[in-house]
C-alpha atoms as a PDB file:
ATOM      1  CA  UNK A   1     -36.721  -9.104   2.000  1.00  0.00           C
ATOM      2  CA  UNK A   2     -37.082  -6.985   5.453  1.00  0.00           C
ATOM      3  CA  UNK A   3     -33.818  -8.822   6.248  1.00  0.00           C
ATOM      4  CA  UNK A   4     -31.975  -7.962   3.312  1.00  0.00           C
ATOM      5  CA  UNK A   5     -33.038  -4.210   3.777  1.00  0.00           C
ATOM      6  CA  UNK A   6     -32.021  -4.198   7.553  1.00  0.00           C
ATOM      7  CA  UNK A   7     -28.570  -5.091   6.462  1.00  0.00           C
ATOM      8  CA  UNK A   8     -28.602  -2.944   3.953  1.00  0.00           C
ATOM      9  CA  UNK A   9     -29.084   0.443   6.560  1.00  0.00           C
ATOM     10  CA  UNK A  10     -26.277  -1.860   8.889  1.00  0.00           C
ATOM     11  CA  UNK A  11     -24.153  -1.283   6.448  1.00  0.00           C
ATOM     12  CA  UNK A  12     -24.796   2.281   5.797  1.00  0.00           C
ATOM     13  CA  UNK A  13     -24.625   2.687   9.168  1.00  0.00           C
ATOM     14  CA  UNK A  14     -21.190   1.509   9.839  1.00  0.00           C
ATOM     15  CA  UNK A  15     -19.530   2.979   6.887  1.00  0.00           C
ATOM     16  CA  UNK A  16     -20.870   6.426   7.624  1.00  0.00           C
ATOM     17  CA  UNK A  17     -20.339   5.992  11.331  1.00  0.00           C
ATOM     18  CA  UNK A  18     -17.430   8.207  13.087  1.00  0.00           C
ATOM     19  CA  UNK A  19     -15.761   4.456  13.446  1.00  0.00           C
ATOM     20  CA  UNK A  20     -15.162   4.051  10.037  1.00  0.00           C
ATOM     21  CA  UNK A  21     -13.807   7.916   9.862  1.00  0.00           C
ATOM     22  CA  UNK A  22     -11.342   7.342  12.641  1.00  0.00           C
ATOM     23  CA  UNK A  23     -10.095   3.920  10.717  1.00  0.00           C
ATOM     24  CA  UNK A  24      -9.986   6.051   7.233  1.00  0.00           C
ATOM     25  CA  UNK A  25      -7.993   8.888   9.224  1.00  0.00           C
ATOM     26  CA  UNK A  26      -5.769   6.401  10.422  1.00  0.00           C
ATOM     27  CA  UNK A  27      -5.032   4.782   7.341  1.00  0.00           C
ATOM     28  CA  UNK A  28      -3.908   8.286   5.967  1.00  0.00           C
ATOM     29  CA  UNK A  29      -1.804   8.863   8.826  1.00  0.00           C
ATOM     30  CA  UNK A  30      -0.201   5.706   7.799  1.00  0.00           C
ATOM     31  CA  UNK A  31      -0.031   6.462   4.235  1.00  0.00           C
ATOM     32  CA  UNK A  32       1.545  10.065   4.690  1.00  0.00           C
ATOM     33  CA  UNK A  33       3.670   8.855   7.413  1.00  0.00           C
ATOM     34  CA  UNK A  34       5.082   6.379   4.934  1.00  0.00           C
ATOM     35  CA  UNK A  35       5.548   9.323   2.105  1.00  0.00           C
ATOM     36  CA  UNK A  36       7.397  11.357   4.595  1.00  0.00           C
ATOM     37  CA  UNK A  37       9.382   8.258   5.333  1.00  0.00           C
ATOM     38  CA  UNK A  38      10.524   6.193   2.151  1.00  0.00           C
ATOM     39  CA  UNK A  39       9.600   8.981  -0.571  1.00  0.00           C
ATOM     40  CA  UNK A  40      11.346  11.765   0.654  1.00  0.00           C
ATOM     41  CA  UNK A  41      14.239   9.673   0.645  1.00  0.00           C
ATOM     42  CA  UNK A  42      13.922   8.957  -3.305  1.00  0.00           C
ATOM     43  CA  UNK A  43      15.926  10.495  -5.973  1.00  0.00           C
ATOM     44  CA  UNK A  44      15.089   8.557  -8.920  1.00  0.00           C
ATOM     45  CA  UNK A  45      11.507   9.092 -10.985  1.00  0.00           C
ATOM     46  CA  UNK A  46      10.617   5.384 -11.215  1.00  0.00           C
ATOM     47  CA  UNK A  47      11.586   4.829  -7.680  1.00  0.00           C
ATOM     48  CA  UNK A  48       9.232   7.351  -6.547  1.00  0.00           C
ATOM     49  CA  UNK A  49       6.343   5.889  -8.580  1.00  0.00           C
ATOM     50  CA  UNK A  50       7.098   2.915  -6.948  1.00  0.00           C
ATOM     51  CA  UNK A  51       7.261   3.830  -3.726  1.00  0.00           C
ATOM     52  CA  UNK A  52       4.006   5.953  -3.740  1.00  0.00           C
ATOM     53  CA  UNK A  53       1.905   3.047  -5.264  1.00  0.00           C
ATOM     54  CA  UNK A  54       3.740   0.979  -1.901  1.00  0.00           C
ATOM     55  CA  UNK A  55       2.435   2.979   0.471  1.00  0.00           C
ATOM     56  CA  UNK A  56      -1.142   3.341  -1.063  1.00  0.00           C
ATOM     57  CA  UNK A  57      -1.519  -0.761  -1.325  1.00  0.00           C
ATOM     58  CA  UNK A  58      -0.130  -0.782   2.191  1.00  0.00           C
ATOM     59  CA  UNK A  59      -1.814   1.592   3.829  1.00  0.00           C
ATOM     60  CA  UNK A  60      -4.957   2.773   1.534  1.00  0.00           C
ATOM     61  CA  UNK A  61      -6.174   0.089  -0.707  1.00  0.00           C
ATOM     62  CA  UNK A  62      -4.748  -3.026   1.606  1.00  0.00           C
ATOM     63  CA  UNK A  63      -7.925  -4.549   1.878  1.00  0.00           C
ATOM     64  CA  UNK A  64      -7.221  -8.220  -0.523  1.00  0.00           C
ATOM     65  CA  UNK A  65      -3.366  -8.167  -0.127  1.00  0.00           C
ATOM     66  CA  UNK A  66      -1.875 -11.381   0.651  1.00  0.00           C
ATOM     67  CA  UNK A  67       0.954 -11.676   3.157  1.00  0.00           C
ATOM     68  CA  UNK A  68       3.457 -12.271  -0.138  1.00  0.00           C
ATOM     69  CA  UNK A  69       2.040  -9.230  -1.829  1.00  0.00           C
ATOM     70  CA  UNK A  70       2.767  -7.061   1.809  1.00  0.00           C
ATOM     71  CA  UNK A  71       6.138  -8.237   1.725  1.00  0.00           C
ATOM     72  CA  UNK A  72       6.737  -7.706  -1.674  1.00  0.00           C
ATOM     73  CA  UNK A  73       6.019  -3.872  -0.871  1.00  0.00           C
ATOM     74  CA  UNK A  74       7.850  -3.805   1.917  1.00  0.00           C
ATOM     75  CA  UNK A  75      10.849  -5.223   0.247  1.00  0.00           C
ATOM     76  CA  UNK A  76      10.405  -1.752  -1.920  1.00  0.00           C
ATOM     77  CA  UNK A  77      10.512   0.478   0.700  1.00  0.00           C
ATOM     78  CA  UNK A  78      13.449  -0.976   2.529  1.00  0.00           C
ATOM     79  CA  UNK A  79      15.782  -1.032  -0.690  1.00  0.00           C
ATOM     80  CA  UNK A  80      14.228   1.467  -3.289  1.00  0.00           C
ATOM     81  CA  UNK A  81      14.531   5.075  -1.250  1.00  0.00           C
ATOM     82  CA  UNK A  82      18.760   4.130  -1.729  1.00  0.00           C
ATOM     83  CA  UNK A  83      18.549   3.623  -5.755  1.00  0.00           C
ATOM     84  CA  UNK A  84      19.535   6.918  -7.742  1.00  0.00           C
ATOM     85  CA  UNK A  85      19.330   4.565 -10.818  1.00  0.00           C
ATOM     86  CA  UNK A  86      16.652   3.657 -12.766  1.00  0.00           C
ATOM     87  CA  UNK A  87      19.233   0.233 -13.659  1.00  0.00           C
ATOM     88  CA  UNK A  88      19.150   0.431  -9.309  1.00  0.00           C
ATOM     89  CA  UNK A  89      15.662   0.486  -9.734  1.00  0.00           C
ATOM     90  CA  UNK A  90      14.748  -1.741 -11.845  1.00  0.00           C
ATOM     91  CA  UNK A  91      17.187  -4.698 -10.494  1.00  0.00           C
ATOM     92  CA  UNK A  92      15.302  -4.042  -6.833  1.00  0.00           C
ATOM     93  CA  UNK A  93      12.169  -4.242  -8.165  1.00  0.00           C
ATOM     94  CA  UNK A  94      12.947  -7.364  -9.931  1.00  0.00           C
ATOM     95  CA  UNK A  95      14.695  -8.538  -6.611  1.00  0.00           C
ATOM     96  CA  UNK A  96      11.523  -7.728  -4.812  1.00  0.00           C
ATOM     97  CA  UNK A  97       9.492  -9.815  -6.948  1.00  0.00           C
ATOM     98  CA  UNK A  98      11.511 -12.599  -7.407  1.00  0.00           C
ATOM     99  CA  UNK A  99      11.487 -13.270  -3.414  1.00  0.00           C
ATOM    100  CA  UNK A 100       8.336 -12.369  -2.894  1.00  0.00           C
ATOM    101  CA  UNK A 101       5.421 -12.708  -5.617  1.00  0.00           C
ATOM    102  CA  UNK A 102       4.853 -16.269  -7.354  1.00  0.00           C
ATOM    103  CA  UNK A 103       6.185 -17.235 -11.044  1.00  0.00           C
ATOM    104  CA  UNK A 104       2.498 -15.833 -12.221  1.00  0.00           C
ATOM    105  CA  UNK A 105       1.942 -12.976 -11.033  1.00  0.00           C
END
């Protein structure tokens, strides 16, 4: 039980250390860098949906993505920023997927 309560405060430890803050601020520097970059760029409403929820599973919430599921997202931000269609849109998307992600998913 001692053991399980020592890794317990470990854990606390590193997740409130300045460590973990410098990581987190770097992830948002990432994330914003990647609004500025692709969003910015977008004209179309779905597009920019899109592209926000890329950046966030990129560069926020990245932690169980799978190499397919990175470039799936990537695959977004290289071809979605152009589309000023929601047709566009929707065809890249599909692209995306259909190179990248498995039949199920």
């Amino acid at each position: 039980m001692n053991d399980l309560i020592r890794v317990g405060y470990m854990a606390c430890w590193l997740s409130c250390s300045p460590v973990w803050a410098a990581g987190f601020a770097e992830q948002r520097e990432q994330y914003n860098d990647c609004i500025l970059e692709y969003v910015s760029a977008a004209e179309e409403a779905a597009a920019i949906t899109w592209l926000t929820n890329a950046c966030r599973e990129l560069y926020l919430d990245n932690i169980l993505l799978t190499e397919k599921d990175k470039q799936y997202y990537q695959c977004l931000l290289e071809f979605m920023p152009k589309s000023s269609r929601l047709e566009a849109t929707l065809s890249i998307k599909q692209a995306c997927q259909d190179r990248h992600r498995s039949f199920l998913r």
